[in-house]
N, C-alpha and C. Protein backbone atom coordinates (compact mmCIF):
# COMPACT_ATOMS: atom_id res chain seq x y z
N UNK A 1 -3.93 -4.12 22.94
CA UNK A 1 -3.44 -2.88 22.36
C UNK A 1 -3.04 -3.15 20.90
N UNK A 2 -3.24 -1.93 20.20
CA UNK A 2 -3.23 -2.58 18.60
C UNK A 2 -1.70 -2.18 18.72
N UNK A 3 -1.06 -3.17 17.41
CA UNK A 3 0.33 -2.91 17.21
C UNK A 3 0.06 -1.76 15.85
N UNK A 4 1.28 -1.79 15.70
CA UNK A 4 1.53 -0.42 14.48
C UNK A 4 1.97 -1.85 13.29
N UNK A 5 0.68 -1.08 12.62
CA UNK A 5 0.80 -2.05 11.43
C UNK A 5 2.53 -2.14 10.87
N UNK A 6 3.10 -0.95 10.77
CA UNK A 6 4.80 -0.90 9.91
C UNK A 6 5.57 -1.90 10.83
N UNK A 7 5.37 -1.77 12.07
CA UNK A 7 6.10 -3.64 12.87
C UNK A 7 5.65 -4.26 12.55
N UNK A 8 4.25 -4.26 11.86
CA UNK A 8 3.71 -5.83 11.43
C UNK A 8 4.32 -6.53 10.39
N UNK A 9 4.37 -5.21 9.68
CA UNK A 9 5.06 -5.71 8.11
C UNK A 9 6.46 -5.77 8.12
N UNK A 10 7.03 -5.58 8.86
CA UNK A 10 8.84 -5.53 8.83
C UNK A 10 8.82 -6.70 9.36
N UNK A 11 8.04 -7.10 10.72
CA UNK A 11 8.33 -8.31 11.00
C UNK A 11 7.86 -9.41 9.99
N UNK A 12 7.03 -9.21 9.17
CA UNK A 12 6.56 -9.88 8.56
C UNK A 12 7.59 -10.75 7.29
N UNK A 13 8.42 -11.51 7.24
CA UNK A 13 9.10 -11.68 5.90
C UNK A 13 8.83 -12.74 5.13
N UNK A 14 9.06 -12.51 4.06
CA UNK A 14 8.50 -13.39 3.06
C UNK A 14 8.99 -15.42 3.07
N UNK A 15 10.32 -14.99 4.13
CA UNK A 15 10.77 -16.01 4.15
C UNK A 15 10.06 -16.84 5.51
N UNK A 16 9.18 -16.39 6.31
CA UNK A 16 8.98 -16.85 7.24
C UNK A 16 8.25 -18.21 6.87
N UNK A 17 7.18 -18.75 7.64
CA UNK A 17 6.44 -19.76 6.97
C UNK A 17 5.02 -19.12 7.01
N UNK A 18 4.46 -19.53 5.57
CA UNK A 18 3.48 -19.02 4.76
C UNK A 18 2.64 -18.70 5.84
N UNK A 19 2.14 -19.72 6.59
CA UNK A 19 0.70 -19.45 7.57
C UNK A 19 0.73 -18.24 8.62
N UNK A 20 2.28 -17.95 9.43
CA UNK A 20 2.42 -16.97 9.92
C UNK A 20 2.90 -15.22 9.24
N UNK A 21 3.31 -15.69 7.94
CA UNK A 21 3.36 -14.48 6.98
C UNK A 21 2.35 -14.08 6.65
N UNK A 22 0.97 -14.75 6.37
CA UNK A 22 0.07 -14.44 6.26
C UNK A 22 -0.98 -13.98 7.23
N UNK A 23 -0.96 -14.59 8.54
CA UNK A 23 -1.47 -14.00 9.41
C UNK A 23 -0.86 -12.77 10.05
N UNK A 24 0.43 -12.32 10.07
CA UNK A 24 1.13 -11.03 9.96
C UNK A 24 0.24 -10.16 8.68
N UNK A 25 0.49 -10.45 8.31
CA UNK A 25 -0.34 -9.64 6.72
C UNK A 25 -1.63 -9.32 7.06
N UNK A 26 -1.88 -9.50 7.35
CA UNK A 26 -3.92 -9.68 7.42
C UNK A 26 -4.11 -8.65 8.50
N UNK A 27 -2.98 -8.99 9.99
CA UNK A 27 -3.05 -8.24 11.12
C UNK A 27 -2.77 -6.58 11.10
N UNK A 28 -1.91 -6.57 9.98
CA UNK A 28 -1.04 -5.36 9.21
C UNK A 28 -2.81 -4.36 8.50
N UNK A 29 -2.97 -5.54 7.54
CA UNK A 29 -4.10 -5.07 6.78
C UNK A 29 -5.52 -4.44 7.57
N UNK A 30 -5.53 -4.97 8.56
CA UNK A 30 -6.65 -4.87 9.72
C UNK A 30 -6.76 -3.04 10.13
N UNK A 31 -5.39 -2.72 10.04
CA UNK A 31 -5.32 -1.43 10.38
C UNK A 31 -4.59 -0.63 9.04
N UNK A 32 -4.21 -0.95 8.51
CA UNK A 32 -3.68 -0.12 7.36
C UNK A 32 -3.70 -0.55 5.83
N UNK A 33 -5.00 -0.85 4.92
CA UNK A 33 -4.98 -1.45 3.83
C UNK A 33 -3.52 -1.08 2.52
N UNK A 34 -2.45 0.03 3.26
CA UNK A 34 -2.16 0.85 2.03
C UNK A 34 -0.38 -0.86 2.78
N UNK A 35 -0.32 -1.54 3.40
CA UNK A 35 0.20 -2.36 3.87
C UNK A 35 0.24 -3.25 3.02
N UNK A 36 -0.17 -3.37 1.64
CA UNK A 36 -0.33 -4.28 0.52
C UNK A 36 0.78 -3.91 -0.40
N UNK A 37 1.18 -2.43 0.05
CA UNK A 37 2.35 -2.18 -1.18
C UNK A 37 4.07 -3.00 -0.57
N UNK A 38 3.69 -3.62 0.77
CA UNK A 38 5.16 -4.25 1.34
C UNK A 38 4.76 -6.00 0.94
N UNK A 39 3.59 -6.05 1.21
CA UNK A 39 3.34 -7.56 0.62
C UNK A 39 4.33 -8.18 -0.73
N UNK A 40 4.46 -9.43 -0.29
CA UNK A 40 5.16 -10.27 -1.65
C UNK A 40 4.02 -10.38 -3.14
N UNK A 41 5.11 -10.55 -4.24
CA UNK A 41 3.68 -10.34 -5.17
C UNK A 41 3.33 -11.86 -5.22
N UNK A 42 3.78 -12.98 -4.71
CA UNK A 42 2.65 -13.64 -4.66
C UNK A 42 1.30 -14.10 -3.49
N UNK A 43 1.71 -13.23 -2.34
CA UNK A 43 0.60 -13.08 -1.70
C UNK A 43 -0.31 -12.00 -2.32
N UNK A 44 -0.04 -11.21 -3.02
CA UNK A 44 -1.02 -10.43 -4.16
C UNK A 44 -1.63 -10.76 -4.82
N UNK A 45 -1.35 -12.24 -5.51
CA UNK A 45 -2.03 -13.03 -6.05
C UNK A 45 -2.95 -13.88 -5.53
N UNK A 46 -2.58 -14.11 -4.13
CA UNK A 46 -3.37 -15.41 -3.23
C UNK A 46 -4.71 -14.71 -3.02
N UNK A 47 -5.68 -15.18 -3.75
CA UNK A 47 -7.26 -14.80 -4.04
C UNK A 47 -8.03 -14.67 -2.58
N UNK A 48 -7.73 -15.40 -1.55
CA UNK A 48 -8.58 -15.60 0.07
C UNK A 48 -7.63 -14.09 0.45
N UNK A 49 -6.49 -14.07 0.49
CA UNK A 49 -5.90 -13.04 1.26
C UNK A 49 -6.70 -11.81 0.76
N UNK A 50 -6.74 -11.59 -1.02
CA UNK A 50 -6.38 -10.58 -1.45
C UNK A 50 -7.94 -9.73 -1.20
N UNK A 51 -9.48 -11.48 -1.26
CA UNK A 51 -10.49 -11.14 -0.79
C UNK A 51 -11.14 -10.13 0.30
N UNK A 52 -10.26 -10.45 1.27
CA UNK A 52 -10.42 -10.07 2.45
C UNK A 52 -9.68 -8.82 2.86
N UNK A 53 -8.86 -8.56 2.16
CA UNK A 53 -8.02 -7.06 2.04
C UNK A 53 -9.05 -6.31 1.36
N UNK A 54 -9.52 -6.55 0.46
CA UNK A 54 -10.63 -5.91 -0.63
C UNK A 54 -11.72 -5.89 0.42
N UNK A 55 -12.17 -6.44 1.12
CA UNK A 55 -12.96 -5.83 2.55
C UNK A 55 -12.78 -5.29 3.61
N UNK A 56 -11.52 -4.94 3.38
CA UNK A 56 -11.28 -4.03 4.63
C UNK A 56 -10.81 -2.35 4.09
N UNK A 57 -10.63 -3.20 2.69
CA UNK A 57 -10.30 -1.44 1.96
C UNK A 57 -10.90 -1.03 0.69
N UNK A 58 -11.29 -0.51 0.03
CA UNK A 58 -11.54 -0.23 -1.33
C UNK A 58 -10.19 -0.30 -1.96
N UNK A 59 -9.41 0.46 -1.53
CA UNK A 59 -8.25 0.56 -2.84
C UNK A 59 -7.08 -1.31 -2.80
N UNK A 60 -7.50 -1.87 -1.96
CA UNK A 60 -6.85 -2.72 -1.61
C UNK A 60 -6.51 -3.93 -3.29
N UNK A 61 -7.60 -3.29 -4.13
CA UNK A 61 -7.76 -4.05 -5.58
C UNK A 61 -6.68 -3.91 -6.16
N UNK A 62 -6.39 -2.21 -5.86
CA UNK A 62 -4.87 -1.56 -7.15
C UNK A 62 -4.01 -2.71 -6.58
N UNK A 63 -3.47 -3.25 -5.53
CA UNK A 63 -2.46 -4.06 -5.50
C UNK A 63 -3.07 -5.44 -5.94
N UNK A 64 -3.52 -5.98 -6.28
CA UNK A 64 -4.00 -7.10 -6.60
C UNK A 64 -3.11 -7.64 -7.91
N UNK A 65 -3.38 -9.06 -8.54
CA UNK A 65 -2.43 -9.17 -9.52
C UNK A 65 -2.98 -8.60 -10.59
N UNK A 66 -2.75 -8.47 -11.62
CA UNK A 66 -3.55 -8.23 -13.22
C UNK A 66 -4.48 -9.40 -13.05
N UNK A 67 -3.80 -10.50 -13.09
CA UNK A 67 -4.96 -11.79 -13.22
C UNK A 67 -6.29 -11.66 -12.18
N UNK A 68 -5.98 -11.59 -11.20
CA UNK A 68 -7.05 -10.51 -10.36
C UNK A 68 -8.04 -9.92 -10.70
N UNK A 69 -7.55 -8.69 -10.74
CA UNK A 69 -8.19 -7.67 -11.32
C UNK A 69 -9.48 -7.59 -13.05
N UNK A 70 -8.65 -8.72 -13.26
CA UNK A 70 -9.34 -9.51 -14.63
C UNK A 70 -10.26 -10.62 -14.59
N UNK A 71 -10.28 -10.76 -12.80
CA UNK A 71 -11.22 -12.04 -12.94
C UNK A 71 -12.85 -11.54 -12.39
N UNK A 72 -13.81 -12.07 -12.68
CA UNK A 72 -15.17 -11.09 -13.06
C UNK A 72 -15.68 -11.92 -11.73
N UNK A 73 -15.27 -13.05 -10.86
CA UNK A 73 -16.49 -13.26 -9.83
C UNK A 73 -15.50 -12.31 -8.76
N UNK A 74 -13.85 -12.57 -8.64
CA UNK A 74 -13.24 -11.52 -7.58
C UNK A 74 -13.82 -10.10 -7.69
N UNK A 75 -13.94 -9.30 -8.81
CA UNK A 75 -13.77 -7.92 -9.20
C UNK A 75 -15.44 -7.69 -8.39
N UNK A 76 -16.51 -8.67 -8.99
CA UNK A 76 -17.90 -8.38 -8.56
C UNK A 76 -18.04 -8.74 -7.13
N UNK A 77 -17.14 -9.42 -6.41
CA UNK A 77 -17.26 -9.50 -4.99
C UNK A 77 -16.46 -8.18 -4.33
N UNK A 78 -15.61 -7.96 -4.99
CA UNK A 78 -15.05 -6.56 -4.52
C UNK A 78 -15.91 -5.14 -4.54
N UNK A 79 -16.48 -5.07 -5.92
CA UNK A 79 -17.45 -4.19 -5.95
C UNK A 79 -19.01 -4.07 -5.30
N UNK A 80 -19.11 -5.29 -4.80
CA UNK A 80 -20.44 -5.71 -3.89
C UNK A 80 -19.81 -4.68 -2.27
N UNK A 81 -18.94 -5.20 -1.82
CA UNK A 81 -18.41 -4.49 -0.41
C UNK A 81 -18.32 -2.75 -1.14
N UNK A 82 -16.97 -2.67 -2.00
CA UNK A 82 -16.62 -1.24 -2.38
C UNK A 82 -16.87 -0.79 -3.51
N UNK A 83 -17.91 -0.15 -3.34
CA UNK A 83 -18.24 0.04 -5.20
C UNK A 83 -17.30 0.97 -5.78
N UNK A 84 -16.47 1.58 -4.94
CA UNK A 84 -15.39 2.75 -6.08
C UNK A 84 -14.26 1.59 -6.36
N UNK A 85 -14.45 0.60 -6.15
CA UNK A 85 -13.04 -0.42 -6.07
C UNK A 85 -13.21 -0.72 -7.70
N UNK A 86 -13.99 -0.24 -8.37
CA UNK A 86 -14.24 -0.68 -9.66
C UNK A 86 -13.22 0.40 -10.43
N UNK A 87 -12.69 1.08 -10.16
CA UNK A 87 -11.32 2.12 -10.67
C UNK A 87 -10.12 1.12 -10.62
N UNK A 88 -10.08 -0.02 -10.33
CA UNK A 88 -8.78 -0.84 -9.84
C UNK A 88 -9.15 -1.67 -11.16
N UNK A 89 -10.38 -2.28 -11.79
CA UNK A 89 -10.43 -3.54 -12.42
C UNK A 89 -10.00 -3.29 -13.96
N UNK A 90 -10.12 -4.18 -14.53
CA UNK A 90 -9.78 -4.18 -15.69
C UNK A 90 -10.47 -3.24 -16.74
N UNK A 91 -9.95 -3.14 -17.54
CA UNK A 91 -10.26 -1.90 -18.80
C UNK A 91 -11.77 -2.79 -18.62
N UNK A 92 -11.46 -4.13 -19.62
CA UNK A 92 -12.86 -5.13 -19.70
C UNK A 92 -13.76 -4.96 -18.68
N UNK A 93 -13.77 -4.93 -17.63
CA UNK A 93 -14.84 -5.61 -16.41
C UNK A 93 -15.16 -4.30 -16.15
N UNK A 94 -14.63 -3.16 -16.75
CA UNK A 94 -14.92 -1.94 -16.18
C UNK A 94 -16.48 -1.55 -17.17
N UNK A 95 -16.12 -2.64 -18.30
CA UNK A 95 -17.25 -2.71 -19.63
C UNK A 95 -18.10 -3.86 -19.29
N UNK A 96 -18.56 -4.54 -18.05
CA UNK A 96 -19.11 -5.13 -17.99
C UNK A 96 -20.30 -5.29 -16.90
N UNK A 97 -21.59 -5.11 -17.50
CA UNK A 97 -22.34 -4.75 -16.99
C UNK A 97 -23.11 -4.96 -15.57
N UNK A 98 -23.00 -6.69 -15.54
CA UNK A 98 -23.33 -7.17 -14.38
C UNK A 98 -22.42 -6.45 -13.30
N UNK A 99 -21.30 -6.17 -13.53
CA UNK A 99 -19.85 -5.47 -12.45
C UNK A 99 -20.53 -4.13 -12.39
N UNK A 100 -20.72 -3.49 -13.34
CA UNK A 100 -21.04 -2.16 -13.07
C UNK A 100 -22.06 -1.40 -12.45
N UNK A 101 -22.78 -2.70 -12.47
CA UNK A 101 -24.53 -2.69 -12.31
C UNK A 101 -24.32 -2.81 -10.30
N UNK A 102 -23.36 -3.85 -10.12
CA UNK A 102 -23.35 -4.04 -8.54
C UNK A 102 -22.34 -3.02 -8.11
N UNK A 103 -21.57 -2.76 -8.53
CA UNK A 103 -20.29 -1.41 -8.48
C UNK A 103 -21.75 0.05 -8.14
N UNK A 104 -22.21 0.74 -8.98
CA UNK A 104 -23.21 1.60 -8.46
C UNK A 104 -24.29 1.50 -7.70
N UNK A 105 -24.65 -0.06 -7.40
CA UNK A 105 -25.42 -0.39 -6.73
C UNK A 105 -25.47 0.34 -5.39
N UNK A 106 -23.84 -0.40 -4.75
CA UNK A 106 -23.17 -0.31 -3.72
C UNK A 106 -22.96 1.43 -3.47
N UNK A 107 -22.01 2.03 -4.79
CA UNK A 107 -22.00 3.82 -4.67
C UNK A 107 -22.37 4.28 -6.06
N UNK A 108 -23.00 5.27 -5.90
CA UNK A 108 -23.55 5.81 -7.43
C UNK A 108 -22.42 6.85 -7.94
N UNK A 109 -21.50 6.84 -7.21
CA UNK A 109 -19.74 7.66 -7.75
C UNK A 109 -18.95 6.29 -8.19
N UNK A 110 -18.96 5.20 -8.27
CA UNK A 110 -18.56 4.09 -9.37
C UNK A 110 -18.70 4.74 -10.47
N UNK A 111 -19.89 5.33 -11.08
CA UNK A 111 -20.17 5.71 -12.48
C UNK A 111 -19.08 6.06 -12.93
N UNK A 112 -18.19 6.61 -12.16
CA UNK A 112 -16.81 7.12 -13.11
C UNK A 112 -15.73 7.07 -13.45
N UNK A 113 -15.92 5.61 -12.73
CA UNK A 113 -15.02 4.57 -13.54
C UNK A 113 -15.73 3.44 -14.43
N UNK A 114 -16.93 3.84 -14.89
CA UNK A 114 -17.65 2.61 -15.66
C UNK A 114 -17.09 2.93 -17.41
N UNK A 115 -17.14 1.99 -18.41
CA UNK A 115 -17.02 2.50 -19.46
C UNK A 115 -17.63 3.55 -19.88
N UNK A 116 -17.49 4.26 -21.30
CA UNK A 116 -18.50 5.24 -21.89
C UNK A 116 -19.44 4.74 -22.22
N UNK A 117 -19.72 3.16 -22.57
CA UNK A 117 -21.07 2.76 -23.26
C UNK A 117 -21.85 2.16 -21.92
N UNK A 118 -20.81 2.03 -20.72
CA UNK A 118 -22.27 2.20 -19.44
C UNK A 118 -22.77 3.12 -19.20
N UNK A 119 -21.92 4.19 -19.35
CA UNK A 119 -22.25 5.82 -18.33
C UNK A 119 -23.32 6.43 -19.40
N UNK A 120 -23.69 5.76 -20.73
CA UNK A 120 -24.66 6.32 -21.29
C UNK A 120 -25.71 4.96 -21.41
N UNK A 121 -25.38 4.11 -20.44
CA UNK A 121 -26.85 3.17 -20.34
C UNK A 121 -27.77 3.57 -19.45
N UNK A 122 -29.04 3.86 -19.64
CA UNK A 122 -30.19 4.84 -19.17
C UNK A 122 -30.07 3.97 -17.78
N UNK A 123 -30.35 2.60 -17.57
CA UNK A 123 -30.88 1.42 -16.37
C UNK A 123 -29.04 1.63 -15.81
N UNK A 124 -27.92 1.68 -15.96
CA UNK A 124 -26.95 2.23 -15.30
C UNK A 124 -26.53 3.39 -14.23
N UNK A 125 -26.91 4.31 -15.23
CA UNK A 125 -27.52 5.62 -14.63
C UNK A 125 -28.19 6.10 -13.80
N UNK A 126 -29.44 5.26 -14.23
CA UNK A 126 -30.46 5.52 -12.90
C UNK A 126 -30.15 4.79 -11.25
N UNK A 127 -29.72 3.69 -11.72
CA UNK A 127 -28.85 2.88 -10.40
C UNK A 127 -28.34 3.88 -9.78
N UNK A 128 -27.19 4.09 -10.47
CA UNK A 128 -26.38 5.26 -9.89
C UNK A 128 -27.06 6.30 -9.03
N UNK A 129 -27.76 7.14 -9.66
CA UNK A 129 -28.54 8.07 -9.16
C UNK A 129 -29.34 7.71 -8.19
N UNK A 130 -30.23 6.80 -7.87
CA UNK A 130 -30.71 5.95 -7.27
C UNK A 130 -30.25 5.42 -6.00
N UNK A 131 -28.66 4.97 -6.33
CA UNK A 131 -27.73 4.22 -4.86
C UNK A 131 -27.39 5.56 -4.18
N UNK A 132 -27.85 7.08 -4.56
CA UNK A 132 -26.98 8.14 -3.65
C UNK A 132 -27.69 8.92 -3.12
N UNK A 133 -29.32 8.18 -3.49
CA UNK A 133 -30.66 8.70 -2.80
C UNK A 133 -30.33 9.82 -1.97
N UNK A 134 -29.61 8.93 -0.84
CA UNK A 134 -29.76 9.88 0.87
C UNK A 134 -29.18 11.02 0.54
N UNK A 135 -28.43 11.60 -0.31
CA UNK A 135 -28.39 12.64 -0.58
C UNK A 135 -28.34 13.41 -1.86
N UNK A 136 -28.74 14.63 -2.09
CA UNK A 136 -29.07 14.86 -3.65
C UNK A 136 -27.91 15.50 -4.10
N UNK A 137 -26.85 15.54 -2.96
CA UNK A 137 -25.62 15.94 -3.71
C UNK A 137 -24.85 15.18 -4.26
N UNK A 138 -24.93 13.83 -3.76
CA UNK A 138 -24.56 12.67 -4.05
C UNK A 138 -25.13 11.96 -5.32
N UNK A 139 -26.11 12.28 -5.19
CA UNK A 139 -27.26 12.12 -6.39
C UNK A 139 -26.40 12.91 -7.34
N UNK A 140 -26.67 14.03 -7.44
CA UNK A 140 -26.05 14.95 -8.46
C UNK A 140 -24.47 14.89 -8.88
N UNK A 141 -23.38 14.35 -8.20
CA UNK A 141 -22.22 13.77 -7.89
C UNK A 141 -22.55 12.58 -9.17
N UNK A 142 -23.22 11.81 -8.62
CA UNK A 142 -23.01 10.65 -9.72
C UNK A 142 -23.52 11.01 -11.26
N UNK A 143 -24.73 11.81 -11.16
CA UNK A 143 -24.89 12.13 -12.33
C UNK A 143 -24.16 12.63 -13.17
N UNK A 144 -23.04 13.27 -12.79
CA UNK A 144 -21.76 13.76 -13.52
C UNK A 144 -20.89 13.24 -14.07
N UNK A 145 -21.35 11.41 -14.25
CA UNK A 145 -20.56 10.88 -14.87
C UNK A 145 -21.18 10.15 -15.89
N UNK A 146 -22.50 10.51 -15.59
CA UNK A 146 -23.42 9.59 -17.17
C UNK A 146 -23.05 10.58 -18.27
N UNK A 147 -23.08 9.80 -19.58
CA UNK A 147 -23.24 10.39 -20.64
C UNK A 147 -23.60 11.67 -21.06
N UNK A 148 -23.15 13.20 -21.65
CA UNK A 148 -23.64 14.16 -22.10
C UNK A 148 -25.11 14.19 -22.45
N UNK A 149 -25.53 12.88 -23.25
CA UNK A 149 -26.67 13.21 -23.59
C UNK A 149 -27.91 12.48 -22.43
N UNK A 150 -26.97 11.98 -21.45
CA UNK A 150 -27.99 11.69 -20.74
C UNK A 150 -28.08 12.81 -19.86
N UNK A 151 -26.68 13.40 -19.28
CA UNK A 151 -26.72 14.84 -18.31
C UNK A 151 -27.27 15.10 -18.44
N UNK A 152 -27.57 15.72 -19.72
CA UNK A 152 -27.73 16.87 -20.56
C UNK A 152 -28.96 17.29 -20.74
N UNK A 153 -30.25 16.22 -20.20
CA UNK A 153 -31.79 16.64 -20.87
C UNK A 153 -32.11 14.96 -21.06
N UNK A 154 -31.36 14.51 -21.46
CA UNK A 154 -32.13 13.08 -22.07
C UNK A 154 -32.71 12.26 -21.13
N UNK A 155 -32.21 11.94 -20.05
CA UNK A 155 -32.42 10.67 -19.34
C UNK A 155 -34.23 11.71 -18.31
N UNK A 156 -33.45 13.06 -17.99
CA UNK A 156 -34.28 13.63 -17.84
C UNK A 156 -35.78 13.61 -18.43
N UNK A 157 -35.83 13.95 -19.48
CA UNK A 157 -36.86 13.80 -20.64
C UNK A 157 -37.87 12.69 -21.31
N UNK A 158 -36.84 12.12 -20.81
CA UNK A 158 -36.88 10.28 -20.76
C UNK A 158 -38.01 9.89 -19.33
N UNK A 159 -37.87 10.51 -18.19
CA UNK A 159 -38.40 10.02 -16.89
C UNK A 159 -39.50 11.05 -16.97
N UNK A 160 -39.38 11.87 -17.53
CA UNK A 160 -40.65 12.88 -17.94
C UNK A 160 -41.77 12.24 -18.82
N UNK A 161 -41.40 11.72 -19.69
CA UNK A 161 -42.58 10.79 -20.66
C UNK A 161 -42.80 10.14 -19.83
N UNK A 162 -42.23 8.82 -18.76
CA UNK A 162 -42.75 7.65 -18.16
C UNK A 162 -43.88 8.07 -17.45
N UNK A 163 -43.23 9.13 -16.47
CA UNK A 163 -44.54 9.97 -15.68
C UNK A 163 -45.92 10.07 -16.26
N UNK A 164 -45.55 11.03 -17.44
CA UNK A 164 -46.63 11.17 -18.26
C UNK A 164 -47.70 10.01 -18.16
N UNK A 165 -47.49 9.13 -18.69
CA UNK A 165 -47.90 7.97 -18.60
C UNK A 165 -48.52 7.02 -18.40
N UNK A 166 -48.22 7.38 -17.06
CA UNK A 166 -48.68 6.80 -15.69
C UNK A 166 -47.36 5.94 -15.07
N UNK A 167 -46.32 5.99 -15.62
CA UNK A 167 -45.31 4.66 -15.14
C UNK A 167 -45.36 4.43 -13.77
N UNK A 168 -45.14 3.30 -13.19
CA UNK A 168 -45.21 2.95 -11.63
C UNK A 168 -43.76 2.55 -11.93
N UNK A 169 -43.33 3.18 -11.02
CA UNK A 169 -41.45 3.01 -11.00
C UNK A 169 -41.39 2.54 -9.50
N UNK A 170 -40.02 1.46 -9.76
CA UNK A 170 -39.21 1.31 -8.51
C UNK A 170 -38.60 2.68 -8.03
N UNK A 171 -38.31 2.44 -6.49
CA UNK A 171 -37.75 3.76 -5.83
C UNK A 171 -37.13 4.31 -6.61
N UNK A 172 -35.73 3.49 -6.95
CA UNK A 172 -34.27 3.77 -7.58
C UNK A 172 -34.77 5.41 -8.69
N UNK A 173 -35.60 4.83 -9.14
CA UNK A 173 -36.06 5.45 -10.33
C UNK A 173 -36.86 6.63 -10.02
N UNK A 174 -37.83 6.46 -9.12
CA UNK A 174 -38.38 7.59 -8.44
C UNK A 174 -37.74 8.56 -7.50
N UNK A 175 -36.82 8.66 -7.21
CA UNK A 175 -35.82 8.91 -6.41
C UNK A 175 -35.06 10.04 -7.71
N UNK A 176 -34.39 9.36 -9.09
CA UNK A 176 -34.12 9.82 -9.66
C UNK A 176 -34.87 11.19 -10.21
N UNK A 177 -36.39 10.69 -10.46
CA UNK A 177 -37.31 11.69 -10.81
C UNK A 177 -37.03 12.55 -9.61
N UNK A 178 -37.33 12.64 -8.79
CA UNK A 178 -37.49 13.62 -7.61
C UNK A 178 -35.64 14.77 -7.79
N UNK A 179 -35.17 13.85 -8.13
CA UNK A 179 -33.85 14.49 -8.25
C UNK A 179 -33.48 15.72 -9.09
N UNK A 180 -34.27 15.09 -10.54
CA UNK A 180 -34.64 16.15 -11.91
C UNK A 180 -35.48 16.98 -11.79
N UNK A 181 -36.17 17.39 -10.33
CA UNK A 181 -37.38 18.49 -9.66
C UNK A 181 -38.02 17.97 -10.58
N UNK A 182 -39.01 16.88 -10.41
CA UNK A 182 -40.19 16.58 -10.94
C UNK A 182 -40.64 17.10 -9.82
N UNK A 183 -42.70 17.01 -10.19
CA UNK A 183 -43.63 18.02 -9.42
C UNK A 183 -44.11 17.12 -8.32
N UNK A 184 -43.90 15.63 -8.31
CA UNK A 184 -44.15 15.08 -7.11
C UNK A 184 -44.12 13.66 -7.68
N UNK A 185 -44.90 12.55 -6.56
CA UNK A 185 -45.11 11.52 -7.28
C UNK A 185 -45.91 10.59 -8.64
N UNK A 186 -45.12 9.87 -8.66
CA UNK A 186 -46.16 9.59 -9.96
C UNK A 186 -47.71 9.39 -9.92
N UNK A 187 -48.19 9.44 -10.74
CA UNK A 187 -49.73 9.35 -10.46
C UNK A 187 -50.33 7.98 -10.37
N UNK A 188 -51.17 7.20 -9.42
CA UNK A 188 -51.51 5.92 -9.34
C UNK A 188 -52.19 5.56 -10.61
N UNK A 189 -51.90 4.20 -10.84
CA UNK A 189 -51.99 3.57 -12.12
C UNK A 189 -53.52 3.37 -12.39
N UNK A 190 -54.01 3.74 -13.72
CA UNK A 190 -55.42 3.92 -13.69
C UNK A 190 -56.14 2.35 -13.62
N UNK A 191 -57.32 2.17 -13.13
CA UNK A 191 -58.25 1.22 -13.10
C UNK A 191 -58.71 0.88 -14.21
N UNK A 192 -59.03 1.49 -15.11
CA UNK A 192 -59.75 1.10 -16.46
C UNK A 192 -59.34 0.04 -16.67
């Protein structure tokens, strides 16, 4: 029978010994990630705990330390499981592309917590749009956070020339087209 995480954490005290404070913690976390705001701040800091909280919750990052939150292999393992967990990281990592790139991977509603100079990177964007395929509301959801001029006609206009073309696109991208009511698929790449 599950316990109620709030006995977990009352019983839980900081003074106990580390290995069973921590396995109290974890047991707490198992059922209630928001159980991080009773945690000590230096189990907030302890990187294995704070890992594994960050997989059982998205928001589990906001409690994390600053140093945390600032470090680019934790933040990109967090955003690999929860891609909205990228609203928790640093101003920086929020500007950093490889993070942002696996952050929309995961959900194409990350976009809106990415910087302004991602949300107007065309290969950002399309991710985005791309990771919310299964649905076009979702699709259209993320698009609401790229750039004006990409909303707006550009990125659009942009996947309109490739077509033209002949471009052979990955799904992500074709997916996107289909999104902007293009007239179907692209056309197979000529033989000549």
């Amino acid at each position: 029978e599950a316990q109620n995480w709030r006995a977990l954490m009352h019983a839980a005290a900081p003074d106990m010994k580390p290995a069973a404070y921590r396995a109290a913690v974890l047991a707490a976390l198992e059922q209630n990630g928001g159980a991080l705001a009773y945690v000590s701040d230096a189990l907030k800091g302890d990187r294995s705990l704070m890992a594994a909280a960050v997989e059982l919750n998205e928001d589990a990052l906001a409690y994390a330390t600053d140093a945390l939150r600032n470090d680019r292999a934790f933040v990109r393992e967090a955003v690999k499981h929860h891609g909205l967990a990228l609203r928790y990281a640093s101003a920086a990592l929020k500007g950093d592309r490889a993070i942002v790139a696996e952050a929309v991977k995961q959900n194409g509603m990350a976009l809106e917590h990415a910087s302004a100079a991602l949300q107007a990177d065309e290969e950002i964007v399309m991710e985005a749009a791309g990771s919310s395929a299964g649905s076009s509301a979702a699709s259209s959801g993320a698009l609401q956070f790229a750039s004006p001029g990409l909303r707006d006609g550009g990125l659009k206009d942009r996947v309109e020339q490739l077509l033209r073309r002949g471009f052979t696109c990955p799904e992500s991208t074709f997916v996107a087209t289909v999104l902007f009511a293009a007239k179907g698929p692209p056309p197979p790449p000529s033989m000549n």
